[in-house]
C-alpha atoms as a PDB file:
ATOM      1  CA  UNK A   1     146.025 126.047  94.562  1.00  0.00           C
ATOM      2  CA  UNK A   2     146.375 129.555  96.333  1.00  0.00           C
ATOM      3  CA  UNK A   3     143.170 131.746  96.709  1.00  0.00           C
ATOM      4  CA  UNK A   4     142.987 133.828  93.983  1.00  0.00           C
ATOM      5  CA  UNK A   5     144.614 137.327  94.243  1.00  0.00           C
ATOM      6  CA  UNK A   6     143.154 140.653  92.317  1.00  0.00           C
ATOM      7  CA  UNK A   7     144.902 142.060  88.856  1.00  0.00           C
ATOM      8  CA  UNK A   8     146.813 144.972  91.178  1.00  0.00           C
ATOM      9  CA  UNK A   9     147.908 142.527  93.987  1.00  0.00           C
ATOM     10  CA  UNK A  10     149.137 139.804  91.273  1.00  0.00           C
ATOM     11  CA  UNK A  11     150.971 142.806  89.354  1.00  0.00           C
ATOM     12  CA  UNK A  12     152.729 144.149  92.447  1.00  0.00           C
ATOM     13  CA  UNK A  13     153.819 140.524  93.134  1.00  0.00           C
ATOM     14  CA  UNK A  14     155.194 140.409  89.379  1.00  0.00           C
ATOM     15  CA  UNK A  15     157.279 143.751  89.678  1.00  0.00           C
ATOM     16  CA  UNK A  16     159.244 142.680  92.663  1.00  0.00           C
ATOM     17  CA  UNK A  17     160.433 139.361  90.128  1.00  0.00           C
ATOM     18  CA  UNK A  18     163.661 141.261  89.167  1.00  0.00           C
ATOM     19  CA  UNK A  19     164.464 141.469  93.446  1.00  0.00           C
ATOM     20  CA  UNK A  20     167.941 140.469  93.860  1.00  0.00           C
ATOM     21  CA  UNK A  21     167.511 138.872  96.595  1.00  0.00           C
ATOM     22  CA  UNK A  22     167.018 135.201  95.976  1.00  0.00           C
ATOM     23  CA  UNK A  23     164.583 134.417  98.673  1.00  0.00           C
ATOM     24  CA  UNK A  24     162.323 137.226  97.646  1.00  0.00           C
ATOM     25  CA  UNK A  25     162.908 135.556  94.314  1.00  0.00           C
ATOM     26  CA  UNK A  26     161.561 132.494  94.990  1.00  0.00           C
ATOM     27  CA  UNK A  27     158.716 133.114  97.625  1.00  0.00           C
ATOM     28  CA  UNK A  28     157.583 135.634  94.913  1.00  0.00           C
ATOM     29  CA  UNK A  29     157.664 132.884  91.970  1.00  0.00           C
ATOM     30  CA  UNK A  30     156.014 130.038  94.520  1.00  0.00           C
ATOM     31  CA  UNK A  31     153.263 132.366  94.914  1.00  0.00           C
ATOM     32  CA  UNK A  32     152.704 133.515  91.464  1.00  0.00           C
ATOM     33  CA  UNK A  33     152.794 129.310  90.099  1.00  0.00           C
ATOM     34  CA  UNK A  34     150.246 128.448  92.999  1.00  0.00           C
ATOM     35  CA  UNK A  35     147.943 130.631  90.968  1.00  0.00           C
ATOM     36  CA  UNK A  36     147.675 128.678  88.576  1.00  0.00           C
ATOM     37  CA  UNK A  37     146.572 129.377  84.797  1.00  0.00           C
ATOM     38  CA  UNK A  38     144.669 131.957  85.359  1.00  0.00           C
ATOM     39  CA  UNK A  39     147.472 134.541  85.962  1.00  0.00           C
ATOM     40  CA  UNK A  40     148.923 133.591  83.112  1.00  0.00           C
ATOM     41  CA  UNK A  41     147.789 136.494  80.443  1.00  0.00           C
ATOM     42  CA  UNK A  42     148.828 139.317  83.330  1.00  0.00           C
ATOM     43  CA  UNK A  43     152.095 137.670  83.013  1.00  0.00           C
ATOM     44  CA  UNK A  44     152.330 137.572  79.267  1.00  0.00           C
ATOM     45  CA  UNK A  45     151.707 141.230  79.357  1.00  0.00           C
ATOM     46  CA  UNK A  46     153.965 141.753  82.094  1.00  0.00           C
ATOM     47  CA  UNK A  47     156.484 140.115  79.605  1.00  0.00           C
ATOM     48  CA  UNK A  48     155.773 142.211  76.563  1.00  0.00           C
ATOM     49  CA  UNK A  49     156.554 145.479  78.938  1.00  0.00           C
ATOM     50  CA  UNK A  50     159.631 144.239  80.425  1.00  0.00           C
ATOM     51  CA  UNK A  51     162.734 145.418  79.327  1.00  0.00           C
ATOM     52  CA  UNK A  52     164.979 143.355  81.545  1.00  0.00           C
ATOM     53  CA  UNK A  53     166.532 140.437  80.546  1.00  0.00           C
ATOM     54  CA  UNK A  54     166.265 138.923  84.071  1.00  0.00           C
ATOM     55  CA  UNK A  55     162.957 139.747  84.462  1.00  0.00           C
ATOM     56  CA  UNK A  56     161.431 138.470  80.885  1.00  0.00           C
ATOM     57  CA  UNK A  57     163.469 135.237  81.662  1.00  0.00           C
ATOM     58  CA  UNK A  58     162.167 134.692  85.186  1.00  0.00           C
ATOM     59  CA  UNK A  59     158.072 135.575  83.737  1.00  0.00           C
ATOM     60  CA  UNK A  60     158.949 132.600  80.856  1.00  0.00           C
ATOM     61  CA  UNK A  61     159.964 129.724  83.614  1.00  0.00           C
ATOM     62  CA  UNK A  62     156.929 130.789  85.494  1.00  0.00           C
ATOM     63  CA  UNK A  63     154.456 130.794  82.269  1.00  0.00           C
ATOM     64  CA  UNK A  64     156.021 127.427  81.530  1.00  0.00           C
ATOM     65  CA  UNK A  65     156.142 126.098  85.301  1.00  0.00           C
ATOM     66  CA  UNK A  66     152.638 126.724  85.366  1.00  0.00           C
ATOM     67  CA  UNK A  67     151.423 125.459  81.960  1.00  0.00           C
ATOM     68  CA  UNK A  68     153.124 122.333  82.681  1.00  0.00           C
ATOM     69  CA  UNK A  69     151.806 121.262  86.388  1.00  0.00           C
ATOM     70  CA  UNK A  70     148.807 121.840  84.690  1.00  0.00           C
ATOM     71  CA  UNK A  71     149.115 119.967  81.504  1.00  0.00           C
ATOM     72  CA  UNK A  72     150.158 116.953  84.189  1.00  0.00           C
ATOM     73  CA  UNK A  73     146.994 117.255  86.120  1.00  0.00           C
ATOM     74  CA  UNK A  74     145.011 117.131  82.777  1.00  0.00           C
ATOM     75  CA  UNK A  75     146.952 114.199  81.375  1.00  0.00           C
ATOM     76  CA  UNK A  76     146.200 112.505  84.512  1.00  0.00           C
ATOM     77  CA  UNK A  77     142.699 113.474  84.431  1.00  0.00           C
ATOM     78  CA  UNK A  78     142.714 111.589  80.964  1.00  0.00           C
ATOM     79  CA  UNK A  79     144.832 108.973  81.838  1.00  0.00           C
ATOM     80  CA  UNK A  80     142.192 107.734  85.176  1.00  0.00           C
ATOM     81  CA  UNK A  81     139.033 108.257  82.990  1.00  0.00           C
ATOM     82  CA  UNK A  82     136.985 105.829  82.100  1.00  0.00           C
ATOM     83  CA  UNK A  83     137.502 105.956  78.261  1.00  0.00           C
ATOM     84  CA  UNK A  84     140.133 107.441  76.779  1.00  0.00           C
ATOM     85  CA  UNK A  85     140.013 109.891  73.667  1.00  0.00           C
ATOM     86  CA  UNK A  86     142.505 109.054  71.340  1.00  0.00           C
ATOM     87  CA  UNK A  87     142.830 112.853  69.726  1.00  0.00           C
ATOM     88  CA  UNK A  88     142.398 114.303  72.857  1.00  0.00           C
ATOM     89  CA  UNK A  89     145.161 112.372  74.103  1.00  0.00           C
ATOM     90  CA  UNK A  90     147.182 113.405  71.455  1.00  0.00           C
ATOM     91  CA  UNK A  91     146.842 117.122  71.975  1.00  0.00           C
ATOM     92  CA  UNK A  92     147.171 116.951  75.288  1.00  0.00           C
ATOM     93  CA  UNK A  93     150.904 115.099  74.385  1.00  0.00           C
ATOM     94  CA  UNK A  94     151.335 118.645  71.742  1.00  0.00           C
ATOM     95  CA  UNK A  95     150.547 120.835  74.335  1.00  0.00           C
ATOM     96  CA  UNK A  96     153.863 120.534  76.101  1.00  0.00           C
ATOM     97  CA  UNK A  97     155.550 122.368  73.221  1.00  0.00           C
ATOM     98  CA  UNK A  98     152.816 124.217  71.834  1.00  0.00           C
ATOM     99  CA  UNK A  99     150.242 125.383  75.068  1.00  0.00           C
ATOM    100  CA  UNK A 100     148.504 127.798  73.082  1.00  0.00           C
ATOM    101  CA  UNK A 101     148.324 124.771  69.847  1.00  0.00           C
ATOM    102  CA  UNK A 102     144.897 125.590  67.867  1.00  0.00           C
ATOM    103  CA  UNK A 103     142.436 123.001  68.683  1.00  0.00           C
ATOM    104  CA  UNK A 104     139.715 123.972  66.109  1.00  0.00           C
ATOM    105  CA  UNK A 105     141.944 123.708  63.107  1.00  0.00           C
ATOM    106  CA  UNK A 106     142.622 119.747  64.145  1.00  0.00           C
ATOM    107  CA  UNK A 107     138.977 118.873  64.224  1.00  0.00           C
ATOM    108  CA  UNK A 108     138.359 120.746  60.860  1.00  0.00           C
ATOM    109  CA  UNK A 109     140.906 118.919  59.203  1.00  0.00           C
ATOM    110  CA  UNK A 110     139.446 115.898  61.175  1.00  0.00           C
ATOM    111  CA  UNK A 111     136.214 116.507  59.917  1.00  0.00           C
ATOM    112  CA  UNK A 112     136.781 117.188  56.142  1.00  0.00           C
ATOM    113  CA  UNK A 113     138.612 114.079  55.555  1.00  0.00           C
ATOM    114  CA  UNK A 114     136.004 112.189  57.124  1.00  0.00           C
ATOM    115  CA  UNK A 115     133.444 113.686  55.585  1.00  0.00           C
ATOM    116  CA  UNK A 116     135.612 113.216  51.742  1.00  0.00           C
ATOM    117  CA  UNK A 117     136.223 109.334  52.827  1.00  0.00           C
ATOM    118  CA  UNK A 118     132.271 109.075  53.694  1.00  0.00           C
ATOM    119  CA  UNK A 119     131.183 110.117  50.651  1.00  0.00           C
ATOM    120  CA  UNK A 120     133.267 107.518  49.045  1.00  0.00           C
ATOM    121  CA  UNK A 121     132.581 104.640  51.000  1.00  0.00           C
ATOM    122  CA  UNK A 122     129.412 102.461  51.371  1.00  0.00           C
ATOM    123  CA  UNK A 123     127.842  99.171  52.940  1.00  0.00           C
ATOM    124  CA  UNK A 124     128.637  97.235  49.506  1.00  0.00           C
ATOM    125  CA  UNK A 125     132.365  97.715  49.743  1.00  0.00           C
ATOM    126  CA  UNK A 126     134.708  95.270  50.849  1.00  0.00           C
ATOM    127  CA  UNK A 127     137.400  96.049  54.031  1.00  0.00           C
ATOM    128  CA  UNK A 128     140.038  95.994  51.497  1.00  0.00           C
ATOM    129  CA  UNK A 129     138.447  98.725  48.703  1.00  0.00           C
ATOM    130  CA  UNK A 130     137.481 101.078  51.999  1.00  0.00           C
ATOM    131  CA  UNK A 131     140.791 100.875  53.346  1.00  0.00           C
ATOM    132  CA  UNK A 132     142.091 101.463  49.316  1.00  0.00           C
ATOM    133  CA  UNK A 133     139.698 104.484  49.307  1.00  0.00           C
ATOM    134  CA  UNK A 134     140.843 105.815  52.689  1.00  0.00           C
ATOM    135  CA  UNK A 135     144.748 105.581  51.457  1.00  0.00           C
ATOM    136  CA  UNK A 136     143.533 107.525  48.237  1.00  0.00           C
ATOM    137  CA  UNK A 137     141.913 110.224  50.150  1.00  0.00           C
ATOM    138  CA  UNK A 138     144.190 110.326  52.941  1.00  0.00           C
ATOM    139  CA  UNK A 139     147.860 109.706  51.257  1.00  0.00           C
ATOM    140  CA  UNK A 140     146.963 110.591  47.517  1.00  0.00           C
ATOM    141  CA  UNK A 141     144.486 113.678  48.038  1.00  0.00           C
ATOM    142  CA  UNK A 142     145.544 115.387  51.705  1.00  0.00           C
ATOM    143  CA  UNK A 143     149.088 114.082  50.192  1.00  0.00           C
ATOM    144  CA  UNK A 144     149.596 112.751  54.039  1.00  0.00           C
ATOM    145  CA  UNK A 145     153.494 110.936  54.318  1.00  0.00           C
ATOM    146  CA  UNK A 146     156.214 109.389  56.786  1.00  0.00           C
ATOM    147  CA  UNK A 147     158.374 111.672  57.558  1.00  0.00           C
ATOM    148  CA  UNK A 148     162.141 109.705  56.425  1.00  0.00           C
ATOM    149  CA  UNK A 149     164.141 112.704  55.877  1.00  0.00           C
ATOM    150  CA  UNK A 150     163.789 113.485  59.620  1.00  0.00           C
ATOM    151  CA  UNK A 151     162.474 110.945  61.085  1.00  0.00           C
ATOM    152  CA  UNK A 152     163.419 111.513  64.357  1.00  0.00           C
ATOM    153  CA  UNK A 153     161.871 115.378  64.736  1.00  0.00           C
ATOM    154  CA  UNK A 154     160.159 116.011  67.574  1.00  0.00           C
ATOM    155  CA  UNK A 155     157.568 117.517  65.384  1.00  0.00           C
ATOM    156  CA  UNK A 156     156.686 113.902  63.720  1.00  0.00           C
ATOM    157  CA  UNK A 157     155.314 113.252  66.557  1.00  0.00           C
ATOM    158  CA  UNK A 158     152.968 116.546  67.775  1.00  0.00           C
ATOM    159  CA  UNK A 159     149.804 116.137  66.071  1.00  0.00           C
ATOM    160  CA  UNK A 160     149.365 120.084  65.427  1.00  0.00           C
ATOM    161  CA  UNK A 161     152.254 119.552  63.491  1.00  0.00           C
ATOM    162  CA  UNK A 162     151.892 116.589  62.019  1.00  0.00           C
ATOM    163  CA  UNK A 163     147.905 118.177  60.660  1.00  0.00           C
ATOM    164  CA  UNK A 164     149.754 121.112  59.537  1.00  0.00           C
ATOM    165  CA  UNK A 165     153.344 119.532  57.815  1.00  0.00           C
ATOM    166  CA  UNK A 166     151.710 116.487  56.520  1.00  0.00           C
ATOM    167  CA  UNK A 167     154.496 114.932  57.394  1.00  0.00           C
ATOM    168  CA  UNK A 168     154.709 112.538  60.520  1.00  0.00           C
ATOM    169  CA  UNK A 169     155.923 109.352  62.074  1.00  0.00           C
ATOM    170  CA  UNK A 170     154.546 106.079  61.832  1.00  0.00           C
ATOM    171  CA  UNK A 171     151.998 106.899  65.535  1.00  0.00           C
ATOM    172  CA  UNK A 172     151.214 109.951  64.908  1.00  0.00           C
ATOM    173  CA  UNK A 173     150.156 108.930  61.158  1.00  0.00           C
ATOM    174  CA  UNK A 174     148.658 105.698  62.897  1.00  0.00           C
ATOM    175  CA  UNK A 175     146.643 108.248  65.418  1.00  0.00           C
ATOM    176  CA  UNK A 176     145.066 110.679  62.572  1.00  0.00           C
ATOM    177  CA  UNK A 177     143.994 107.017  60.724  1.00  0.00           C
ATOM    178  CA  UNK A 178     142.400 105.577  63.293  1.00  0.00           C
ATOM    179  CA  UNK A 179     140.785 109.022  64.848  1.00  0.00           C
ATOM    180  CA  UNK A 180     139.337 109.283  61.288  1.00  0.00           C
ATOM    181  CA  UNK A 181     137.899 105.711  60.744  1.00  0.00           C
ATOM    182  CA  UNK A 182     137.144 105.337  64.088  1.00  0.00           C
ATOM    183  CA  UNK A 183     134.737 108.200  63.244  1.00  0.00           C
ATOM    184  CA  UNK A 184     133.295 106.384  60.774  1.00  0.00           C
ATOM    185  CA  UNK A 185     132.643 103.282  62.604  1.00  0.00           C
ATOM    186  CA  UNK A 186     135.120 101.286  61.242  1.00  0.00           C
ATOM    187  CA  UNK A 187     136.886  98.645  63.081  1.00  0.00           C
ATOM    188  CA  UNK A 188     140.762 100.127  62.847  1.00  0.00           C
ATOM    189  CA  UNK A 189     142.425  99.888  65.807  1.00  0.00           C
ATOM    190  CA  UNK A 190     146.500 100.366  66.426  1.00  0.00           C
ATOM    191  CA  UNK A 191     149.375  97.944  67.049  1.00  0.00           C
ATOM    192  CA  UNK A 192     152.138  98.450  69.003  1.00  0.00           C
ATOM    193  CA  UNK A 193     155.056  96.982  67.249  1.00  0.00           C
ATOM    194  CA  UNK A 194     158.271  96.362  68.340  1.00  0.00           C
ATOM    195  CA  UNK A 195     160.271  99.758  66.439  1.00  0.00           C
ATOM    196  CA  UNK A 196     157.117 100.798  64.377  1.00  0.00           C
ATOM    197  CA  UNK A 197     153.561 101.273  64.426  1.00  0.00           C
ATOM    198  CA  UNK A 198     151.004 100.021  62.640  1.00  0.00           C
ATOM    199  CA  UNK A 199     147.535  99.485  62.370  1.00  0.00           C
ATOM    200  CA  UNK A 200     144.801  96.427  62.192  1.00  0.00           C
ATOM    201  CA  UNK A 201     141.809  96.231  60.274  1.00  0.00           C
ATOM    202  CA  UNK A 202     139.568  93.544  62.450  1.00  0.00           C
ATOM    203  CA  UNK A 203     136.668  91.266  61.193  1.00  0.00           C
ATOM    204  CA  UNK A 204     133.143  92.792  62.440  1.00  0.00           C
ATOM    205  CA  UNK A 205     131.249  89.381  60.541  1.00  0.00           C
ATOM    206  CA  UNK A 206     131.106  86.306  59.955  1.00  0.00           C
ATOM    207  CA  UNK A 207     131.743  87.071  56.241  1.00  0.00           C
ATOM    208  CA  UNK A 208     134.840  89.254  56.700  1.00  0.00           C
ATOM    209  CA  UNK A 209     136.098  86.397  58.963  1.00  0.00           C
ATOM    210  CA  UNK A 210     134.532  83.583  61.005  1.00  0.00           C
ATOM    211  CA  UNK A 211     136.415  84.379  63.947  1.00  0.00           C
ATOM    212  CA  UNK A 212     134.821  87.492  64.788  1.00  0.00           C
ATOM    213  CA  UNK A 213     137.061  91.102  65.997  1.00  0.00           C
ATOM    214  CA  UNK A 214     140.281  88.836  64.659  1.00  0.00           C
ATOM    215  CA  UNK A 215     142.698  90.835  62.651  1.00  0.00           C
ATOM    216  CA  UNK A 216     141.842  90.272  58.867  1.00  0.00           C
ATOM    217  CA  UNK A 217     144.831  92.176  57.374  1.00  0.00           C
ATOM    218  CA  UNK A 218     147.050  95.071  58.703  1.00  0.00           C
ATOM    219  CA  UNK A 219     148.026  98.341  57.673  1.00  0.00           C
ATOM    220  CA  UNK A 220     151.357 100.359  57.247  1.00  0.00           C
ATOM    221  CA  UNK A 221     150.120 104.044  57.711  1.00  0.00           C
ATOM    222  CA  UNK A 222     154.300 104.935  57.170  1.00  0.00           C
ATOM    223  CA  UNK A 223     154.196 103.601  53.592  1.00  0.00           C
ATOM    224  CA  UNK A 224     150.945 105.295  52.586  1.00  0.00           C
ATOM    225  CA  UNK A 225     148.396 102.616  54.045  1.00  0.00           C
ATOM    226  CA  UNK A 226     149.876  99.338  52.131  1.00  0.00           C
ATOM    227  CA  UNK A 227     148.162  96.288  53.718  1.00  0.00           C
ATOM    228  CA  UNK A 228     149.915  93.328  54.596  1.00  0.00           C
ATOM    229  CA  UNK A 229     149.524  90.143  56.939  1.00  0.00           C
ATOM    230  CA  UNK A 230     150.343  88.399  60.104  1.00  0.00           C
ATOM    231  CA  UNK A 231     153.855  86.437  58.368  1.00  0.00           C
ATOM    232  CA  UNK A 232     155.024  89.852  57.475  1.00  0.00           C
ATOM    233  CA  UNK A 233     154.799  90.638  61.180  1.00  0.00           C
ATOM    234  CA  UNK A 234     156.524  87.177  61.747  1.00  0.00           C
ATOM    235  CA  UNK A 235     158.968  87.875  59.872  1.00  0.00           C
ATOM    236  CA  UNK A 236     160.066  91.601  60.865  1.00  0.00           C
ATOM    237  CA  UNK A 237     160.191  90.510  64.762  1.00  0.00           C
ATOM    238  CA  UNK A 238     162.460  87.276  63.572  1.00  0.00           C
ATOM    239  CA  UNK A 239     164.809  89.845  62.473  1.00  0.00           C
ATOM    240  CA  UNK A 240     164.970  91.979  65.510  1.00  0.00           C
ATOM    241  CA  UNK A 241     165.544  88.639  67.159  1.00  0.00           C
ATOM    242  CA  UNK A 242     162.367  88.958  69.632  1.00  0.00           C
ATOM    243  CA  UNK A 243     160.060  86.124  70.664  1.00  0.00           C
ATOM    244  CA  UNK A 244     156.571  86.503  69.063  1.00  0.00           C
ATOM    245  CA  UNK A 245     154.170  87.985  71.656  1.00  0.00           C
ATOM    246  CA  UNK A 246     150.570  88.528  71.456  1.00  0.00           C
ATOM    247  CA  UNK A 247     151.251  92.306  71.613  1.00  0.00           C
ATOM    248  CA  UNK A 248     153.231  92.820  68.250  1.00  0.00           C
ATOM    249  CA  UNK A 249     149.945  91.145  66.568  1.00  0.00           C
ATOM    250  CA  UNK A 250     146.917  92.776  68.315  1.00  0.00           C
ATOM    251  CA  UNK A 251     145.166  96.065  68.718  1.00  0.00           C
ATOM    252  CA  UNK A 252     146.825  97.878  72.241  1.00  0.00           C
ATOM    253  CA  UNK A 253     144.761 100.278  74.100  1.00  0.00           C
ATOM    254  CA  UNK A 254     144.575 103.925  73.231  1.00  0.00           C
ATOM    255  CA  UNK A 255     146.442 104.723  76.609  1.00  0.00           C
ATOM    256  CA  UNK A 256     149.418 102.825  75.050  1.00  0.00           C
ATOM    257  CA  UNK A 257     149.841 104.727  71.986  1.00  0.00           C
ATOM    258  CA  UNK A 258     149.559 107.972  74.186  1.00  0.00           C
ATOM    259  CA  UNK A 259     152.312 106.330  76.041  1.00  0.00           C
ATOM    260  CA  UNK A 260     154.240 105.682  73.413  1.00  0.00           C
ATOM    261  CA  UNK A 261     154.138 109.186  71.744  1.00  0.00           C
ATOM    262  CA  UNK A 262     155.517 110.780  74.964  1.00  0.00           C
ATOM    263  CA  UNK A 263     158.514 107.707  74.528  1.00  0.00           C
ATOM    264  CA  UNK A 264     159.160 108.956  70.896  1.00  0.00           C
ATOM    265  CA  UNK A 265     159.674 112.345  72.175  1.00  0.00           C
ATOM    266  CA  UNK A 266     161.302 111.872  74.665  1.00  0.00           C
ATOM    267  CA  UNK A 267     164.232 109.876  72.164  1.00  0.00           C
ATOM    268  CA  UNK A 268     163.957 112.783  70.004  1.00  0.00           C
ATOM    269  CA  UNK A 269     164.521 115.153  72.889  1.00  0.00           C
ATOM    270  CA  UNK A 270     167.548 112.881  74.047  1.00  0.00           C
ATOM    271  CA  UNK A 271     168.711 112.774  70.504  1.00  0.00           C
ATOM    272  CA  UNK A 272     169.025 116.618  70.524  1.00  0.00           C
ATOM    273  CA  UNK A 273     170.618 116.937  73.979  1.00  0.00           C
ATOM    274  CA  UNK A 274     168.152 118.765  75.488  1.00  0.00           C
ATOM    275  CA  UNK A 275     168.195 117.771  78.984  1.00  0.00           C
ATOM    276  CA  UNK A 276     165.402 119.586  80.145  1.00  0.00           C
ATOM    277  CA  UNK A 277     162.766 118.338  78.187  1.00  0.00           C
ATOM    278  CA  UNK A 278     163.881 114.597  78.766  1.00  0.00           C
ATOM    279  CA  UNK A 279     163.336 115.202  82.458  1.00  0.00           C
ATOM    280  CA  UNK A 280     160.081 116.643  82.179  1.00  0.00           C
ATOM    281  CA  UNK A 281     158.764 114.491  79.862  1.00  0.00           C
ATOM    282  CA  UNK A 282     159.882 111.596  81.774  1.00  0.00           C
ATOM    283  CA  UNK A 283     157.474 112.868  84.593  1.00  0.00           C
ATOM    284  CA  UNK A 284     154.614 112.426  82.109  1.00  0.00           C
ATOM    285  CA  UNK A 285     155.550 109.199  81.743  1.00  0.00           C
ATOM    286  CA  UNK A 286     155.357 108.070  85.087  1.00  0.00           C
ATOM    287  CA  UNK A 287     152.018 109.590  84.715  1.00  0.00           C
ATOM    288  CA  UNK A 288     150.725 106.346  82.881  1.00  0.00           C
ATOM    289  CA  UNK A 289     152.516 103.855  85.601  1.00  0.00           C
ATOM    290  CA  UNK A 290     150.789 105.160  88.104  1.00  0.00           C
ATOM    291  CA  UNK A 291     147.679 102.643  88.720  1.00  0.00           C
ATOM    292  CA  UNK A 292     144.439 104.809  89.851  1.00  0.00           C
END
């Protein structure tokens, strides 16, 4: 990154962006994005003072230029660490469309539903009533739903939106689940299936299920949290016509469904034409094939 500049030198650089001149153009915005975040606000408020077309538009590819080389280097950050946050990954992924996304009002929604669920829930309880009490609180009370009407909005799967709306698609709805009773130290852990996404509740004891951390039922977060079991999994991959692997029927890594959330967007993003996003999001991706 470029050694930092002061406020006057970075705002002369900014008032020559309207130059005709294509070169000055460019050496001008190549400076300004090796900045890096940091110049961001003085180029906000360059925007709001603008009055040229050319000039606003030029200050917006640069804002977003630089937000996103950035939001790459953090996702890669997360990506190589040695444990991977499942929300944080997840706002990382809604930080491509919404930068300036409100972090705060995620983890207070976080927190209140966890802390409505633990008052509910107790040692006695079976894995069956405190998954029924987690549907009630999440699906019934926060009135939490799959999103079928548009299922394939981008906005299903950006978990600002998703906290906000309600509404979601099967991951992101799989995500806020598991964030929440991963929280409270239950063992609920997400399964990448083949065209949906679903979750696993897994034996901790010997009196849940002899073969300890072995599924002991699953759970459809898209149809409000019904439970169901490993021959309803047999049966939906016989009818995409795929050979059973051990990956449609155990928990995947939180790395995968971060993966896979930047894969539903970018099939939403193809689905609306929009070119641009595809190709940047497809970047991301590569992020996660990349071995450290």
């Amino acid at each position: 990154m470029e050694t930092s500049l002061n406020e006057p030198e970075i705002k002369a650089l900014i008032s020559l962006l309207d130059d005709t001149d294509k070169d000055v153009y460019f050496h001008i915005e190549e400076r300004l994005i090796g900045l890096g975040r940091e110049v961001i606000p003085i180029l906000e408020d360059a925007w709001s003072n603008a009055f040229d077309a050319v000039m606003q538009n030029r200050i917006e590819f640069i804002v977003h230029k630089i937000q996103y080389d950035t939001l790459l280097e953090d996702i890669k950050i997360w990506i190589h660490a040695s444990e991977h946050d499942l929300l944080r990954g997840a706002i990382l992924v809604a930080k491509y469309q919404y930068p300036d996304l409100n972090e705060e009002k995620i983890f207070q929604t976080i927190a209140q539903i966890k802390k409505d669920i633990w008052l509910e829930i107790n040692e006695n309880l079976t894995a069956l009533e405190i998954v029924n009490i987690v549907n009630t609180i999440l699906f019934s009370q926060y009135n939490f739903a799959g999103n079928t009407s548009n299922y394939h909005a981008p906005q299903n799967s950006y978990i600002n939106c998703v906290v906000e709306s309600k509404k979601g698609n099967p991951l992101a709805l799989g995500i806020i689940y598991q964030v929440i009773t991963n929280q409270l130290n239950l063992p609920i852990y997400g399964v990448n299936l083949p065209e949906h996404f679903i979750l696993a509740y897994l034996g901790t004891s010997e009196e849940e299920n002899p073969d300890k951390n072995k599924v002991i039922f699953y759970i459809n977060p898209f149809s409000k949290g019904s439970v169901f079991g490993e021959s309803d999994i047999d049966q939906f991959i016989k009818k995409l016509n795929l050979e059973p692997q051990d990956s449609y029927y155990n928990p995947c890594e939180n790395k995968d469904m971060i993966q896979r959330m930047v894969r539903n967007l970018t099939l939403s993003y193809q689905k609306l034409g929009d070119t641009e996003k595809v190709d940047e999001l497809a970047k991301m991706l590569e992020l996660f094939n990349v071995v450290a």
